[in-house]
PDB file of N, CA and C in Angstrom:
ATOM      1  N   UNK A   1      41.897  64.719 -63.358  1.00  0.00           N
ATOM      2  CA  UNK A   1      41.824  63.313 -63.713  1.00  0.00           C
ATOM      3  C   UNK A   1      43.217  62.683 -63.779  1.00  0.00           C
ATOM      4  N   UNK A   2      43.869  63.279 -64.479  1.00  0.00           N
ATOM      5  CA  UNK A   2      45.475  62.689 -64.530  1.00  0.00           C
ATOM      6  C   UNK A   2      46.389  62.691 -62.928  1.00  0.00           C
ATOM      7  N   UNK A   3      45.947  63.729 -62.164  1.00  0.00           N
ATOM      8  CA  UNK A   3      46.390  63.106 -60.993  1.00  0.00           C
ATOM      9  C   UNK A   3      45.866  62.237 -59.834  1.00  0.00           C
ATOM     10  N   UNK A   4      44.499  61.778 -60.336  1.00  0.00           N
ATOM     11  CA  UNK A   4      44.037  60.764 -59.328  1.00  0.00           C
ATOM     12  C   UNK A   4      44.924  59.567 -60.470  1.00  0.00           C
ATOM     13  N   UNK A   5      44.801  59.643 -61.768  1.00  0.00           N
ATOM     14  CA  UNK A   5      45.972  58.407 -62.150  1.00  0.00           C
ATOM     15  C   UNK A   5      46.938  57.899 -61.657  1.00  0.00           C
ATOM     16  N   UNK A   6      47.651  59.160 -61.173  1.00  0.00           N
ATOM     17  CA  UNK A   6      49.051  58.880 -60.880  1.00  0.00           C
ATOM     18  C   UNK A   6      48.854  58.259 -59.668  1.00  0.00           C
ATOM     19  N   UNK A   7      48.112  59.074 -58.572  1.00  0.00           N
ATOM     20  CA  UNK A   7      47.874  58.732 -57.154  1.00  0.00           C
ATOM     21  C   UNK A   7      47.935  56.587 -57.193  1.00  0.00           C
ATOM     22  N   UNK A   8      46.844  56.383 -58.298  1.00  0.00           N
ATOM     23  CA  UNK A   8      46.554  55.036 -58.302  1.00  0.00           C
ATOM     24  C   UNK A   8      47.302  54.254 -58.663  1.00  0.00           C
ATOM     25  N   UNK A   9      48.324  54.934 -59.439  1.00  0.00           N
ATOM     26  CA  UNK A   9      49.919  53.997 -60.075  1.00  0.00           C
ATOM     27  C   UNK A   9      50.756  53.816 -59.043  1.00  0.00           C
ATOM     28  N   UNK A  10      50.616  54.980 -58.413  1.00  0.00           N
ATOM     29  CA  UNK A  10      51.822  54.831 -57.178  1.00  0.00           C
ATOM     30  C   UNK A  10      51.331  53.921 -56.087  1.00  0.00           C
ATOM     31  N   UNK A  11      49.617  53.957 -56.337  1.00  0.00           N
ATOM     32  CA  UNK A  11      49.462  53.041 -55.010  1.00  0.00           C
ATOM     33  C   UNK A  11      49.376  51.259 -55.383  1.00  0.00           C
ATOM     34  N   UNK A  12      49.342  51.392 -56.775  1.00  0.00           N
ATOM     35  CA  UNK A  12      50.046  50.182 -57.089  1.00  0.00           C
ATOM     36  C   UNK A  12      51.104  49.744 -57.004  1.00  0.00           C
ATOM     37  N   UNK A  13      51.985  50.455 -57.157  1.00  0.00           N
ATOM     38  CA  UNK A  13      53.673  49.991 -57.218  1.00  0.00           C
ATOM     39  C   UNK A  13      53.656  50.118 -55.882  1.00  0.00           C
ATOM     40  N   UNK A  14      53.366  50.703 -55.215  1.00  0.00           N
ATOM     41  CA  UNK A  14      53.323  50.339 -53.323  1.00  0.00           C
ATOM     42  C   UNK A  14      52.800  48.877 -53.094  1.00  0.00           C
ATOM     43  N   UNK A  15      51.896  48.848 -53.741  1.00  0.00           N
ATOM     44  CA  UNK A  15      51.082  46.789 -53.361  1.00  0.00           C
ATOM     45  C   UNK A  15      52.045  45.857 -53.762  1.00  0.00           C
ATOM     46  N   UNK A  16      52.600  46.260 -55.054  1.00  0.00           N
ATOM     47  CA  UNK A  16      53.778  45.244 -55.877  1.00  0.00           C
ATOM     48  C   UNK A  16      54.730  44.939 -55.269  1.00  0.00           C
ATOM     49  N   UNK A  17      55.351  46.525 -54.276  1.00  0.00           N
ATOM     50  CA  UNK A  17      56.704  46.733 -53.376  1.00  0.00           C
ATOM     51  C   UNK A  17      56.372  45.446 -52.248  1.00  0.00           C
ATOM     52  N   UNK A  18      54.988  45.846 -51.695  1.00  0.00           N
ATOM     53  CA  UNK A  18      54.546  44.907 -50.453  1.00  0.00           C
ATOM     54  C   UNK A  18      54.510  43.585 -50.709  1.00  0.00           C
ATOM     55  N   UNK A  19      54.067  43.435 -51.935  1.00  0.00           N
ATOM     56  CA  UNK A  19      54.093  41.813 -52.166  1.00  0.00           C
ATOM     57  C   UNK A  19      55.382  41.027 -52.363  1.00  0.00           C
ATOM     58  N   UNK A  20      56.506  42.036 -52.740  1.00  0.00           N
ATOM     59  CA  UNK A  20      57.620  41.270 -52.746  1.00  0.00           C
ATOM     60  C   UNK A  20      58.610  41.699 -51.513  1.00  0.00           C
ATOM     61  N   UNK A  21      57.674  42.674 -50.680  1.00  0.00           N
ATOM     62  CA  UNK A  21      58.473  42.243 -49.224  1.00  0.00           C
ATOM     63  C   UNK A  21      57.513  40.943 -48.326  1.00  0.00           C
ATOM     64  N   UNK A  22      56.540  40.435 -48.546  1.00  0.00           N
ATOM     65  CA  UNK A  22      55.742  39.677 -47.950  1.00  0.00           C
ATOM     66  C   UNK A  22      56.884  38.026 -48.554  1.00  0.00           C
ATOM     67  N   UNK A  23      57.033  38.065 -49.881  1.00  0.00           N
ATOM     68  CA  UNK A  23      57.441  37.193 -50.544  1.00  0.00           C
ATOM     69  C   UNK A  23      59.107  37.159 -50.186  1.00  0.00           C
ATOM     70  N   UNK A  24      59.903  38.254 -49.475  1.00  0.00           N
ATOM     71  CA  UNK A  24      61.640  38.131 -49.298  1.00  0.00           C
ATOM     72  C   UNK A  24      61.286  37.918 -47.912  1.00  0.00           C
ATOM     73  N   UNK A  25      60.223  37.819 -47.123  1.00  0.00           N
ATOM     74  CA  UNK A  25      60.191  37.632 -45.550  1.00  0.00           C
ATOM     75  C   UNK A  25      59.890  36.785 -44.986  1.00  0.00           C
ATOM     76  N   UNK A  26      59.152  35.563 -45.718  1.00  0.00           N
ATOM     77  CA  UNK A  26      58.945  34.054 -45.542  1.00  0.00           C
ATOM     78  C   UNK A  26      60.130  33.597 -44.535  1.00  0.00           C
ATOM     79  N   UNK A  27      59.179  32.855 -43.626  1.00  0.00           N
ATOM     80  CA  UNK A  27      60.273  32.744 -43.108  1.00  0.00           C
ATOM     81  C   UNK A  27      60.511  33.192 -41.359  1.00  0.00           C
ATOM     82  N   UNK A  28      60.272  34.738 -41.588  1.00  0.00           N
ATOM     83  CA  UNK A  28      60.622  35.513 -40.594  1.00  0.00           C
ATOM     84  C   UNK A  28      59.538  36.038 -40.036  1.00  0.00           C
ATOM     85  N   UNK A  29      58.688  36.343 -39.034  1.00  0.00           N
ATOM     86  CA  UNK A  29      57.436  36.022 -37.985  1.00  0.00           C
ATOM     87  C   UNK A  29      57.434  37.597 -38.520  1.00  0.00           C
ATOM     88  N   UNK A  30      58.487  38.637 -37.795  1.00  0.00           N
ATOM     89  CA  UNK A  30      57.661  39.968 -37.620  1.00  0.00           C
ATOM     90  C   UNK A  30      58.144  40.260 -38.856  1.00  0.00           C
ATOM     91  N   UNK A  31      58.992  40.381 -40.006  1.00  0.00           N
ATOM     92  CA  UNK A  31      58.808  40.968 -41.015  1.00  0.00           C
ATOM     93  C   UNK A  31      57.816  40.856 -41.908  1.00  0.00           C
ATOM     94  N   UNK A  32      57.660  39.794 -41.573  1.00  0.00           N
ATOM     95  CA  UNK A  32      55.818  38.993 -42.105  1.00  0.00           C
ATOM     96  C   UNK A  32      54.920  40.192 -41.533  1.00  0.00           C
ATOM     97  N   UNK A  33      54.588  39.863 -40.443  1.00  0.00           N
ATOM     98  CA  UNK A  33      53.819  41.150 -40.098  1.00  0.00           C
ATOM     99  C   UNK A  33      53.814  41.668 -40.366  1.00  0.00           C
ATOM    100  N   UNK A  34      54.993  43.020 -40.126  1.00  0.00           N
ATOM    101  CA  UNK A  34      54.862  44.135 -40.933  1.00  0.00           C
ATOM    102  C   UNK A  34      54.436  44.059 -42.208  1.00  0.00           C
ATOM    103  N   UNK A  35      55.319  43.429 -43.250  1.00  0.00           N
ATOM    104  CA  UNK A  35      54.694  43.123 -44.621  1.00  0.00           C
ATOM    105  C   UNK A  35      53.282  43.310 -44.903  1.00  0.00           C
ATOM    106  N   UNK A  36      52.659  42.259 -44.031  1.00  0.00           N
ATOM    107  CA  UNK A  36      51.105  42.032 -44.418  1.00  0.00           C
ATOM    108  C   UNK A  36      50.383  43.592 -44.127  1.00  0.00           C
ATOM    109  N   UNK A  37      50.579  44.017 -42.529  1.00  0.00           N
ATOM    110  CA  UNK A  37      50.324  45.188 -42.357  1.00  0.00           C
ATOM    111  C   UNK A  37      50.620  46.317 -43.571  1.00  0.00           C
ATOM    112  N   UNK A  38      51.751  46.717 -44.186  1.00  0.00           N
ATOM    113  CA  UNK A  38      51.968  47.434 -44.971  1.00  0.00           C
ATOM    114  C   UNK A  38      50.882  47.010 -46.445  1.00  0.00           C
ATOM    115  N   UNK A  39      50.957  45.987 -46.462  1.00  0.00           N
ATOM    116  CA  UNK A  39      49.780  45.809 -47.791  1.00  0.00           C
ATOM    117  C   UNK A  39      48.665  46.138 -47.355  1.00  0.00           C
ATOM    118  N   UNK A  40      48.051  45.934 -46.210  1.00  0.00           N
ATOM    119  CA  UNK A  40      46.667  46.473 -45.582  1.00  0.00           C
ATOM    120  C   UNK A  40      46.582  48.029 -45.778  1.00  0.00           C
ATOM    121  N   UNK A  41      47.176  48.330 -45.202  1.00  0.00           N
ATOM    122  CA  UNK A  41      47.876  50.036 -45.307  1.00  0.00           C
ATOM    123  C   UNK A  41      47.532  50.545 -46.791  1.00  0.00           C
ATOM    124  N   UNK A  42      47.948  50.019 -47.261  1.00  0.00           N
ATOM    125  CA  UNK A  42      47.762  50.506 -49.318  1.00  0.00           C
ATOM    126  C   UNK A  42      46.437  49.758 -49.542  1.00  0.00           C
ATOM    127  N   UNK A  43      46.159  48.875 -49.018  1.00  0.00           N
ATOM    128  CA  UNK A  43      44.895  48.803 -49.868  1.00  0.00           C
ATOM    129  C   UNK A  43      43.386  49.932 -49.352  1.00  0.00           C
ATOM    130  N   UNK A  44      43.856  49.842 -47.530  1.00  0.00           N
ATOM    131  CA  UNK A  44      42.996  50.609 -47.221  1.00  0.00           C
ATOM    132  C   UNK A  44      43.013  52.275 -47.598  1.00  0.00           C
ATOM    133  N   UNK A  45      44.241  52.804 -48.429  1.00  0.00           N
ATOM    134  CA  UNK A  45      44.694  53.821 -48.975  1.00  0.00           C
ATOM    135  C   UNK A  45      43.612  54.044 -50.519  1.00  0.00           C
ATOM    136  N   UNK A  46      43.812  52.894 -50.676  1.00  0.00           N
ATOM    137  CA  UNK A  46      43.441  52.690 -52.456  1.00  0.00           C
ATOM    138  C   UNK A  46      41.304  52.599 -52.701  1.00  0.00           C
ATOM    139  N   UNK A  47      40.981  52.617 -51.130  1.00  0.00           N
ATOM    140  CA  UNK A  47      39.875  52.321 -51.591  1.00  0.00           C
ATOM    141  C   UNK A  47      38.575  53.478 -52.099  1.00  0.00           C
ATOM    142  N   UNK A  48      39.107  54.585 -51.673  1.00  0.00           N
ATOM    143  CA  UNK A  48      38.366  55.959 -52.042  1.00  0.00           C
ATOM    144  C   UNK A  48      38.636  56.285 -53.151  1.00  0.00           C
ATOM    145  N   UNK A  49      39.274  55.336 -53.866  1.00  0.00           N
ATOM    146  CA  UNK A  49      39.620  55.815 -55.412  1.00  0.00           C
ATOM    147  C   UNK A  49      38.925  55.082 -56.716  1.00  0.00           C
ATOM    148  N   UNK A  50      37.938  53.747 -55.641  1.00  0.00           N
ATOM    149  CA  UNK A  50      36.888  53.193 -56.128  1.00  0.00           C
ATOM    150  C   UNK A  50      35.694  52.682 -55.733  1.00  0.00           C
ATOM    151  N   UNK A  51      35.518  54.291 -54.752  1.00  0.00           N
ATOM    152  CA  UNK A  51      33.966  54.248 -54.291  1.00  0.00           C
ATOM    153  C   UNK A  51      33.528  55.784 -55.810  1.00  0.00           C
ATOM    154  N   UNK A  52      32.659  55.619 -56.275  1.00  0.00           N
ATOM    155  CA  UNK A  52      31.513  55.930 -57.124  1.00  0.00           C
ATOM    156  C   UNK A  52      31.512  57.372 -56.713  1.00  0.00           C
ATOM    157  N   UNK A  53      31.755  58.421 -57.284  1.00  0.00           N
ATOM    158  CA  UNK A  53      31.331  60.111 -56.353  1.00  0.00           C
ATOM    159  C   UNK A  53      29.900  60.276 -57.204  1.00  0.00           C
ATOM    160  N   UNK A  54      29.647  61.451 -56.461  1.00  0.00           N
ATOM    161  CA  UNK A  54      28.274  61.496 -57.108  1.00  0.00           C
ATOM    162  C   UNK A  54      27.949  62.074 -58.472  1.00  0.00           C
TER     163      UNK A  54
END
């Protein structure tokens, strides 16, 4: 249990990281991209950690 915690902290502070590279890249076409991409990336990371097991 304590290490799916951690797993989920870190994949938070990864979304936080992304949001304030989305937010220093305004502005700029492909760092935008990437940015957005990299938040896609973590969220699609984060989502097996709140599907229901049996």
């Amino acid at each position: 249990m304590v290490n799916k915690i951690l797993n989920i902290v870190g994949w938070v502070l990864f979304l936080i990281s992304s949001i304030g590279f989305i937010m220093s890249s305004l502005g700029n076409f492909w760092a935008m991209f990437g940015s957005i991409f990299f938040l896609l990336g973590c969220v699609v990371f984060l989502i097996p950690y709140f599907i229901k097991e049996n």
